[in-house]
PDB file of N, CA and C in Angstrom:
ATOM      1  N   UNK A   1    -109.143   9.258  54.593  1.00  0.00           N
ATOM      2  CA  UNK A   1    -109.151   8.502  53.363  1.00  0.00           C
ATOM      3  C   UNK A   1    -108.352   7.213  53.540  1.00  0.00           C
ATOM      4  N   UNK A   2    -108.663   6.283  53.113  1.00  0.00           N
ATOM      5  CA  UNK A   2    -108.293   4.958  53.214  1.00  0.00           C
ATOM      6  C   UNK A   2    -107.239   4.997  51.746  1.00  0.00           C
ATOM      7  N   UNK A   3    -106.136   4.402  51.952  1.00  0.00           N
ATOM      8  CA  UNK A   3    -105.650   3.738  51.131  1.00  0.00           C
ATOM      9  C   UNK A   3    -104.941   2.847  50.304  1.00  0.00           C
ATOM     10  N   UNK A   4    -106.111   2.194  49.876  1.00  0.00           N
ATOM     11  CA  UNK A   4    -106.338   0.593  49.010  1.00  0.00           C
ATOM     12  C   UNK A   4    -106.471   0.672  47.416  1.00  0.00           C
ATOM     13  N   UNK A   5    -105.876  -0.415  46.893  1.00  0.00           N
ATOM     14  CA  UNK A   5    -105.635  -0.138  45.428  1.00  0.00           C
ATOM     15  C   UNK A   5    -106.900  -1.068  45.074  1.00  0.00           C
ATOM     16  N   UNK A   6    -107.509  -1.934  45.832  1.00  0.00           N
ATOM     17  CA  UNK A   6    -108.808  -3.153  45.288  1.00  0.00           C
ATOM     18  C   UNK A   6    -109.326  -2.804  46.157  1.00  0.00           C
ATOM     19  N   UNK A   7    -110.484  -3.107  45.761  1.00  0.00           N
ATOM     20  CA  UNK A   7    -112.079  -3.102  46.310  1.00  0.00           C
ATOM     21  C   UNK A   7    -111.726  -4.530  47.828  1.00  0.00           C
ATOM     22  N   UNK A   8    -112.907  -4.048  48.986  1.00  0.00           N
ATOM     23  CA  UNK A   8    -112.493  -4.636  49.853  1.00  0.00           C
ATOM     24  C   UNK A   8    -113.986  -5.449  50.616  1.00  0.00           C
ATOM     25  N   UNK A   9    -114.263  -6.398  51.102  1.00  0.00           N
ATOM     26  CA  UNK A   9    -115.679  -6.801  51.562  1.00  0.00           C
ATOM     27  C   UNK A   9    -115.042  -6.730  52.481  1.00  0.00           C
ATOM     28  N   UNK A  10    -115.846  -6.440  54.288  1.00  0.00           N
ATOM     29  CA  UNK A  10    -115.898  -6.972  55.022  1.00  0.00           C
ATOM     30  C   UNK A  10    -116.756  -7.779  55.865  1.00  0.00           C
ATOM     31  N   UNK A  11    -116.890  -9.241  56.231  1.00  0.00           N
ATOM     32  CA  UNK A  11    -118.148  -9.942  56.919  1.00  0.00           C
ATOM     33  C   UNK A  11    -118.393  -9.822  57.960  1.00  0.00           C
ATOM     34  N   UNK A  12    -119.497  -9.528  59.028  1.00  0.00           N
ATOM     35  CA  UNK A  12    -119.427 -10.110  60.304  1.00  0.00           C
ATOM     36  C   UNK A  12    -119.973 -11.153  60.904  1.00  0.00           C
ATOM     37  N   UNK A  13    -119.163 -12.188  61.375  1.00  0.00           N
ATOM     38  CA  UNK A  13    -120.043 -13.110  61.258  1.00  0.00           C
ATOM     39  C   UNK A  13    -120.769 -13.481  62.716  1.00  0.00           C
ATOM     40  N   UNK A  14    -120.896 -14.683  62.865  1.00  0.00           N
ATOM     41  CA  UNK A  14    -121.906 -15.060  64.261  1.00  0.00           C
ATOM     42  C   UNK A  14    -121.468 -14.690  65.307  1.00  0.00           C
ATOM     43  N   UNK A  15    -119.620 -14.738  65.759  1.00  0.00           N
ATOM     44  CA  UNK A  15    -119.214 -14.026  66.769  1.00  0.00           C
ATOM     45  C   UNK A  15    -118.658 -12.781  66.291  1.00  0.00           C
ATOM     46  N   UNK A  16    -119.270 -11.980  67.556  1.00  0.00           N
ATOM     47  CA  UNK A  16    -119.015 -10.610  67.159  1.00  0.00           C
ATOM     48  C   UNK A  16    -117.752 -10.335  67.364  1.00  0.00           C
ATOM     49  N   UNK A  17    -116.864 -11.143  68.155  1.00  0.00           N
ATOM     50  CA  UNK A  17    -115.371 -10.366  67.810  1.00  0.00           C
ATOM     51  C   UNK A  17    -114.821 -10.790  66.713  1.00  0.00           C
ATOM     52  N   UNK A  18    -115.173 -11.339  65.660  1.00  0.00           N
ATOM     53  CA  UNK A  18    -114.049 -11.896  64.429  1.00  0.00           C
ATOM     54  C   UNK A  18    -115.091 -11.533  62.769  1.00  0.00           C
ATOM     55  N   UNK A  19    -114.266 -10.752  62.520  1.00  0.00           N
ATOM     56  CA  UNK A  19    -114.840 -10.375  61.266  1.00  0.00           C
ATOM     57  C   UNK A  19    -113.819 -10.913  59.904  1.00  0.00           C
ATOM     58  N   UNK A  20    -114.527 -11.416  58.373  1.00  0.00           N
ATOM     59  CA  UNK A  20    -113.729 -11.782  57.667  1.00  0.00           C
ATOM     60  C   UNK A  20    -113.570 -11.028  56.629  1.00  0.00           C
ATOM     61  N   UNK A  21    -112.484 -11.135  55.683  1.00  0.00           N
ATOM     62  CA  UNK A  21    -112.160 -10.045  54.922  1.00  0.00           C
ATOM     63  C   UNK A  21    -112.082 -10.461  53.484  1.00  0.00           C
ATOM     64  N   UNK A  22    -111.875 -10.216  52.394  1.00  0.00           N
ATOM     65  CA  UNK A  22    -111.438 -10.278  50.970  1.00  0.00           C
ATOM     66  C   UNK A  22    -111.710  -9.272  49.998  1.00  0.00           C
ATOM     67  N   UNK A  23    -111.009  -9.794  49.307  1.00  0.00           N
ATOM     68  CA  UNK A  23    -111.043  -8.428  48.000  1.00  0.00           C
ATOM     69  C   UNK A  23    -111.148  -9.259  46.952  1.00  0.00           C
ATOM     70  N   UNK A  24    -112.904  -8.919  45.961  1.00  0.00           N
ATOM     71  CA  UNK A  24    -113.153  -9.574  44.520  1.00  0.00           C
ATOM     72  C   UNK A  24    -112.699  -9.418  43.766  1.00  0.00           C
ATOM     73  N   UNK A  25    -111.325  -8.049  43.934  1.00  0.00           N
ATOM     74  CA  UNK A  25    -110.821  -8.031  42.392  1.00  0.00           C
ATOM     75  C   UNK A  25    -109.176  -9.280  42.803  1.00  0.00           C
ATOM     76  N   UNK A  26    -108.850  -9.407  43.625  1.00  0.00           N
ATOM     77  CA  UNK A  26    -107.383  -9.698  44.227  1.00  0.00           C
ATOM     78  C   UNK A  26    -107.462 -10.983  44.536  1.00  0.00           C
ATOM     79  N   UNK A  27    -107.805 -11.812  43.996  1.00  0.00           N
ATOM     80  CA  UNK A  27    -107.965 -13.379  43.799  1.00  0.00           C
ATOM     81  C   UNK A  27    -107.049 -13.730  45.014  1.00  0.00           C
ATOM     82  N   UNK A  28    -107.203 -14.703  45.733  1.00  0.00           N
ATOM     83  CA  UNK A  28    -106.578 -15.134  46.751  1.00  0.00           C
ATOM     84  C   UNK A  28    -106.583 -14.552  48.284  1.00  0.00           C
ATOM     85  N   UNK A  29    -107.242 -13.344  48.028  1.00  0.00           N
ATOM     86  CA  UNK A  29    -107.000 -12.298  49.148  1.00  0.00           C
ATOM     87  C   UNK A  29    -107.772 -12.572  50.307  1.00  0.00           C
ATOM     88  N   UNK A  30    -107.206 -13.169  51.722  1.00  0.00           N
ATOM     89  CA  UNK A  30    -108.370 -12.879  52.389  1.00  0.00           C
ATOM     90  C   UNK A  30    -107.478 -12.830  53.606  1.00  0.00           C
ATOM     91  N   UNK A  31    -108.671 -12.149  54.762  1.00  0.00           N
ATOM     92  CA  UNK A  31    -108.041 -12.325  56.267  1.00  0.00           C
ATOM     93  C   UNK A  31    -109.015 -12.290  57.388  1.00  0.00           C
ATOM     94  N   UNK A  32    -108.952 -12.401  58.335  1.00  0.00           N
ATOM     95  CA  UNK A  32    -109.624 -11.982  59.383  1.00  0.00           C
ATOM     96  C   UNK A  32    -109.309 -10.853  60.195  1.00  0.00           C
ATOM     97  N   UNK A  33    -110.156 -10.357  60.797  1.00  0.00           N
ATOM     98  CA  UNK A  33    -109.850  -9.343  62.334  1.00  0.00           C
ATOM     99  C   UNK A  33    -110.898  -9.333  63.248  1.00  0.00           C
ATOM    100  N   UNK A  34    -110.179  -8.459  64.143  1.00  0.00           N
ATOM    101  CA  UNK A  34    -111.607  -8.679  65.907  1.00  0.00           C
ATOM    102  C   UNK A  34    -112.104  -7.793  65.911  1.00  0.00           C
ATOM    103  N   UNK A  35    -112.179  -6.268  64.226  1.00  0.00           N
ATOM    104  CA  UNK A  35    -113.707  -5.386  64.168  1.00  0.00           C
ATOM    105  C   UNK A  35    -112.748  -4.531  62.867  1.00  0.00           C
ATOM    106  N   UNK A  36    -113.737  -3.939  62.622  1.00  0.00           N
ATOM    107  CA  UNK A  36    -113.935  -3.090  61.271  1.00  0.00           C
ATOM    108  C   UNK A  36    -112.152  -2.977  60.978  1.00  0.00           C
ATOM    109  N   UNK A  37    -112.195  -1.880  61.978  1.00  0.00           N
ATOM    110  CA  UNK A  37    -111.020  -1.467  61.849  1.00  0.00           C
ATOM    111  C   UNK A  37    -109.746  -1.887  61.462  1.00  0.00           C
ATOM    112  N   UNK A  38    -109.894  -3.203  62.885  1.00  0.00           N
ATOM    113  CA  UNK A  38    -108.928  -3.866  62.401  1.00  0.00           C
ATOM    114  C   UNK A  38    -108.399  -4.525  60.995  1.00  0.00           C
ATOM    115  N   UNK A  39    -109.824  -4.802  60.748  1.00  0.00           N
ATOM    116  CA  UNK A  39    -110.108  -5.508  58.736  1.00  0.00           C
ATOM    117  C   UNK A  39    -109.048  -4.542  57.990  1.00  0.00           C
ATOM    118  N   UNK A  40    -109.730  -3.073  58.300  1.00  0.00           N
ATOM    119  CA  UNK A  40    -108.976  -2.447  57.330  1.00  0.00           C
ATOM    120  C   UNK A  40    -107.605  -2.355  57.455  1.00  0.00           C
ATOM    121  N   UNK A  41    -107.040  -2.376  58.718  1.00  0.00           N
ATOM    122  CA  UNK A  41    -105.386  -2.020  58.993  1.00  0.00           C
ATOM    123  C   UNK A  41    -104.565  -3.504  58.142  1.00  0.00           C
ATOM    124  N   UNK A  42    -105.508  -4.379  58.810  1.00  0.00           N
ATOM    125  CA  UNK A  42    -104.813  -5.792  58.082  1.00  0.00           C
ATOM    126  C   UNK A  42    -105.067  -5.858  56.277  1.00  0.00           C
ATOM    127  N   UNK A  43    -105.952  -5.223  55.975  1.00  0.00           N
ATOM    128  CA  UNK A  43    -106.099  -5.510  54.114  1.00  0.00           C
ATOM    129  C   UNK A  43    -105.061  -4.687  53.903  1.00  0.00           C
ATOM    130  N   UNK A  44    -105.104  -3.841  54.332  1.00  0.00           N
ATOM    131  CA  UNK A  44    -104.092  -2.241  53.979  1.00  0.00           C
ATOM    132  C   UNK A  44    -102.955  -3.092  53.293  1.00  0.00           C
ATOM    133  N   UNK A  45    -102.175  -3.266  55.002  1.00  0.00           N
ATOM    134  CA  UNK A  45    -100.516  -3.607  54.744  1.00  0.00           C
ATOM    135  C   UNK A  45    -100.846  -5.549  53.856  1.00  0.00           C
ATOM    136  N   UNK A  46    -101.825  -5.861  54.115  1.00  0.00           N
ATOM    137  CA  UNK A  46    -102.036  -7.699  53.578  1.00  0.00           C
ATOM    138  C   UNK A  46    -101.964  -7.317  51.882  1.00  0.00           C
ATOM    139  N   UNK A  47    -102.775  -6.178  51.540  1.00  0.00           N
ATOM    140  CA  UNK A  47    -102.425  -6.143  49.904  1.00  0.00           C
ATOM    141  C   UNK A  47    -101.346  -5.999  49.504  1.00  0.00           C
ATOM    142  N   UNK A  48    -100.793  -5.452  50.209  1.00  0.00           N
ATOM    143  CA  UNK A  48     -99.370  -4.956  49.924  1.00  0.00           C
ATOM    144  C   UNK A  48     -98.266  -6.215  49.605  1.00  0.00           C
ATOM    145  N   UNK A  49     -97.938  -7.089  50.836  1.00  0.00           N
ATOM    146  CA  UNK A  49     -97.620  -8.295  51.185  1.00  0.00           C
ATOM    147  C   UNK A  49     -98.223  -9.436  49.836  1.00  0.00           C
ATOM    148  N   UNK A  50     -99.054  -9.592  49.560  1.00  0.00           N
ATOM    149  CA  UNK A  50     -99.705 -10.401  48.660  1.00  0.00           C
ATOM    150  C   UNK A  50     -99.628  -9.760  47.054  1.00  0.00           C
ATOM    151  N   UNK A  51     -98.950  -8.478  46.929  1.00  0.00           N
ATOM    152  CA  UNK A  51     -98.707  -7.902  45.346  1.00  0.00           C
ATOM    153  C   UNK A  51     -97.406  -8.597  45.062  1.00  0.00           C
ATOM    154  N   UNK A  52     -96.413  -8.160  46.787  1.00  0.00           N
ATOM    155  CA  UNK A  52     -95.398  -8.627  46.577  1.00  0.00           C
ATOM    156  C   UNK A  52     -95.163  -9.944  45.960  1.00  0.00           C
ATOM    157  N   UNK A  53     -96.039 -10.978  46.618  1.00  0.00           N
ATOM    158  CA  UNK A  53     -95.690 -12.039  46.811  1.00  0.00           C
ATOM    159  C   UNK A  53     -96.172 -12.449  45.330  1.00  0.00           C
ATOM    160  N   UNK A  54     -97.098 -12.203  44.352  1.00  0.00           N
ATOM    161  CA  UNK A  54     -97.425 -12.228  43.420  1.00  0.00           C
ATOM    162  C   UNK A  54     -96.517 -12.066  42.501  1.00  0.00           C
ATOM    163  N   UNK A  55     -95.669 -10.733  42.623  1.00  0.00           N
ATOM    164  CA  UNK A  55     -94.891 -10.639  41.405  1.00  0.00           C
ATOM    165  C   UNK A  55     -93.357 -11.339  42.128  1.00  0.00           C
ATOM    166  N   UNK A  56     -93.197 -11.659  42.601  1.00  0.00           N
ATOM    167  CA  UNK A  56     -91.714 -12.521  43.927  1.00  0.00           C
ATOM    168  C   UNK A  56     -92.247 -13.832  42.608  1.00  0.00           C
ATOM    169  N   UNK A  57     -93.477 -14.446  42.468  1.00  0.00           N
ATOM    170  CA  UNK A  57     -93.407 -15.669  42.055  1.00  0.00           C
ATOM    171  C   UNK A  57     -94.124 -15.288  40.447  1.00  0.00           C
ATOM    172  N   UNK A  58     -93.725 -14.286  40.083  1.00  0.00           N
ATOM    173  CA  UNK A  58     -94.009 -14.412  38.449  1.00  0.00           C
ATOM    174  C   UNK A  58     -95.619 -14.691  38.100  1.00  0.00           C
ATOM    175  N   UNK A  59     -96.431 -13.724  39.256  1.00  0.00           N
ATOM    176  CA  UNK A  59     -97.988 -14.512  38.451  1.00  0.00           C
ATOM    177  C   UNK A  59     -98.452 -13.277  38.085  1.00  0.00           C
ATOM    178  N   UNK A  60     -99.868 -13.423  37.610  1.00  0.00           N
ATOM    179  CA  UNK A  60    -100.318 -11.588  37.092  1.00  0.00           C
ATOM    180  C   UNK A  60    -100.732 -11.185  38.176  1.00  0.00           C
ATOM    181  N   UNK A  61    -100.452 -10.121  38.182  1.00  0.00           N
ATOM    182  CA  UNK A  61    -101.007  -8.622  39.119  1.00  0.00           C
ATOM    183  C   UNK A  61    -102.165  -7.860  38.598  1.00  0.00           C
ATOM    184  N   UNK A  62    -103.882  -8.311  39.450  1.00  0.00           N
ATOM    185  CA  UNK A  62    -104.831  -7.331  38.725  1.00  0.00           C
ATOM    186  C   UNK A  62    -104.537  -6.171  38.643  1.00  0.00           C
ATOM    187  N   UNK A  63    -104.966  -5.458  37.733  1.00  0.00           N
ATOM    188  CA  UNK A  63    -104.724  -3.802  37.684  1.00  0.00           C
ATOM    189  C   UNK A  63    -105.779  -2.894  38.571  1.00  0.00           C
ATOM    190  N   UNK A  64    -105.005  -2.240  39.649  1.00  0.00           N
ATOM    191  CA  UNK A  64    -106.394  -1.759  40.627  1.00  0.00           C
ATOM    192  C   UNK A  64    -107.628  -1.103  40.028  1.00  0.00           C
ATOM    193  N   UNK A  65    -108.291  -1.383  40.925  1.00  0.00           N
ATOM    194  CA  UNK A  65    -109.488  -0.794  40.728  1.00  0.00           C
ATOM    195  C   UNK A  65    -109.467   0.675  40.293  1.00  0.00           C
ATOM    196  N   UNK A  66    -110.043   1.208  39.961  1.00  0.00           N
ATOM    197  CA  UNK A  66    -109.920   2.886  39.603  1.00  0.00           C
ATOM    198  C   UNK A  66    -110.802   3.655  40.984  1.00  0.00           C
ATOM    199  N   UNK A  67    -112.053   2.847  41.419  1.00  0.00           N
ATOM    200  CA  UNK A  67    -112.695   3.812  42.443  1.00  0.00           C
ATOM    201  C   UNK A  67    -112.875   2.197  43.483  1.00  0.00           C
ATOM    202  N   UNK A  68    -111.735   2.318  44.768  1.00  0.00           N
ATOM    203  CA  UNK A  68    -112.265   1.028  45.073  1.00  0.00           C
ATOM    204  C   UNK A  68    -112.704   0.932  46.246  1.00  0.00           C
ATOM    205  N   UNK A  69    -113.868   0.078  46.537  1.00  0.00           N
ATOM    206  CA  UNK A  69    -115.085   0.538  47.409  1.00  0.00           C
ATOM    207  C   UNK A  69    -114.832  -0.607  48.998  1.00  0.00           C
ATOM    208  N   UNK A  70    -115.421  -0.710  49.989  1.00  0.00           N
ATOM    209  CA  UNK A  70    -115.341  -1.037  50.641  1.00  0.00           C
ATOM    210  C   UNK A  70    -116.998  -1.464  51.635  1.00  0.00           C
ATOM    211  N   UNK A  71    -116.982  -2.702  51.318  1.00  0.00           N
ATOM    212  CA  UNK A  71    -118.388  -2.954  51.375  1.00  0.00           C
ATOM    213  C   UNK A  71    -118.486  -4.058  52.974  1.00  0.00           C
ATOM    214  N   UNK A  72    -119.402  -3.808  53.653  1.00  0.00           N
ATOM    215  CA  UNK A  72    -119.786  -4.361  54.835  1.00  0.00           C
ATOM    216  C   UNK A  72    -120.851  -4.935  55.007  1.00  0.00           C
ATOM    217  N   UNK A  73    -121.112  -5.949  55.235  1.00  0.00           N
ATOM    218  CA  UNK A  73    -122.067  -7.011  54.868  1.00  0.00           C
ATOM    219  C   UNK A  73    -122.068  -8.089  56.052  1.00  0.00           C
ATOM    220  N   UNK A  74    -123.372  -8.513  56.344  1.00  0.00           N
ATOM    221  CA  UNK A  74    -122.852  -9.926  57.417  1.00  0.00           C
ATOM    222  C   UNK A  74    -122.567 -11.195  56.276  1.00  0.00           C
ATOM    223  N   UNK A  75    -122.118 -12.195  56.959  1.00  0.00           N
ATOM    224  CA  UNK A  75    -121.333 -13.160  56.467  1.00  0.00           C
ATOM    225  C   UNK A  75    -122.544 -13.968  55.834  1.00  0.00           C
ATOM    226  N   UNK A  76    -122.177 -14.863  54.650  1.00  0.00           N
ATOM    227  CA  UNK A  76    -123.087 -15.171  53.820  1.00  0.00           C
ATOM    228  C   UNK A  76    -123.566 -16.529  54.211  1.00  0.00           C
ATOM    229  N   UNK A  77    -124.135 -17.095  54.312  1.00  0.00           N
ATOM    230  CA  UNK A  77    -124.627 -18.532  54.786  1.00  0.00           C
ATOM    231  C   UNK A  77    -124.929 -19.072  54.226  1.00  0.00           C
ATOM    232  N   UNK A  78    -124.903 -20.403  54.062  1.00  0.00           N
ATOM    233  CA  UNK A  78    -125.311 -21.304  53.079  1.00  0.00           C
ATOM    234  C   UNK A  78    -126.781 -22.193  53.443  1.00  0.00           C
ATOM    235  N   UNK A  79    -127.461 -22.007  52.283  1.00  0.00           N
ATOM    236  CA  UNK A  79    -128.973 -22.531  52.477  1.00  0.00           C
ATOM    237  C   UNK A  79    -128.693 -24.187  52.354  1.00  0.00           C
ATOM    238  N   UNK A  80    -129.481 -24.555  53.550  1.00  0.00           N
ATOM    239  CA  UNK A  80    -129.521 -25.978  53.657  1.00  0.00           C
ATOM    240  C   UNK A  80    -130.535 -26.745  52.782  1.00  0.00           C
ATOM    241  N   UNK A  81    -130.435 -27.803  52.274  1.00  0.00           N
ATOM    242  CA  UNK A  81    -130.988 -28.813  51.333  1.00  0.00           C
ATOM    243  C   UNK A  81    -132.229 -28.917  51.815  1.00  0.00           C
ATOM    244  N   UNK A  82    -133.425 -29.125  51.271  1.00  0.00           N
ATOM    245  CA  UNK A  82    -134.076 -29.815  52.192  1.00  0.00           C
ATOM    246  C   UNK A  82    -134.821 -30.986  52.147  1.00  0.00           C
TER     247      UNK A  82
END
């Protein structure tokens, strides 16, 4: 069991060693790693670090998620003009 208080995306993007990370409920939240795993070890202790740092400077703290999911997806790309 994983445990995370927010919901978590992870991307993979064009190179396969670097994957990117964030959480939609945790405004500001993001990171990278070099595979799944790693994503998760770094959101783990990074939410943690970033609640702190939230209430250290007096801003709001979302209220966690109640069931929070962890979604894997490749990285989103942006459609060119044409």
């Amino acid at each position: 069991m994983l445990d995370i208080q927010y919901s978590l995306v992870i991307e993979a993007t064009s190179d396969p060693s670097f994957f990117g990370f964030y959480s939609p409920t945790l405004e500001g939240f993001t990171g990278v790693g070099h595979s799944i795993e790693d994503c998760l070890y770094k959101a783990k202790w990074g939410m943690e670090e970033h609640l702190a740092l939230l209430r250290e400077q007096g801003l709001p703290v979302p209220q966690a998620d109640a069931n929070p999911t962890i979604l894997i997806q490749n990285e989103k790309r942006l459609e060119k003009a044409a």
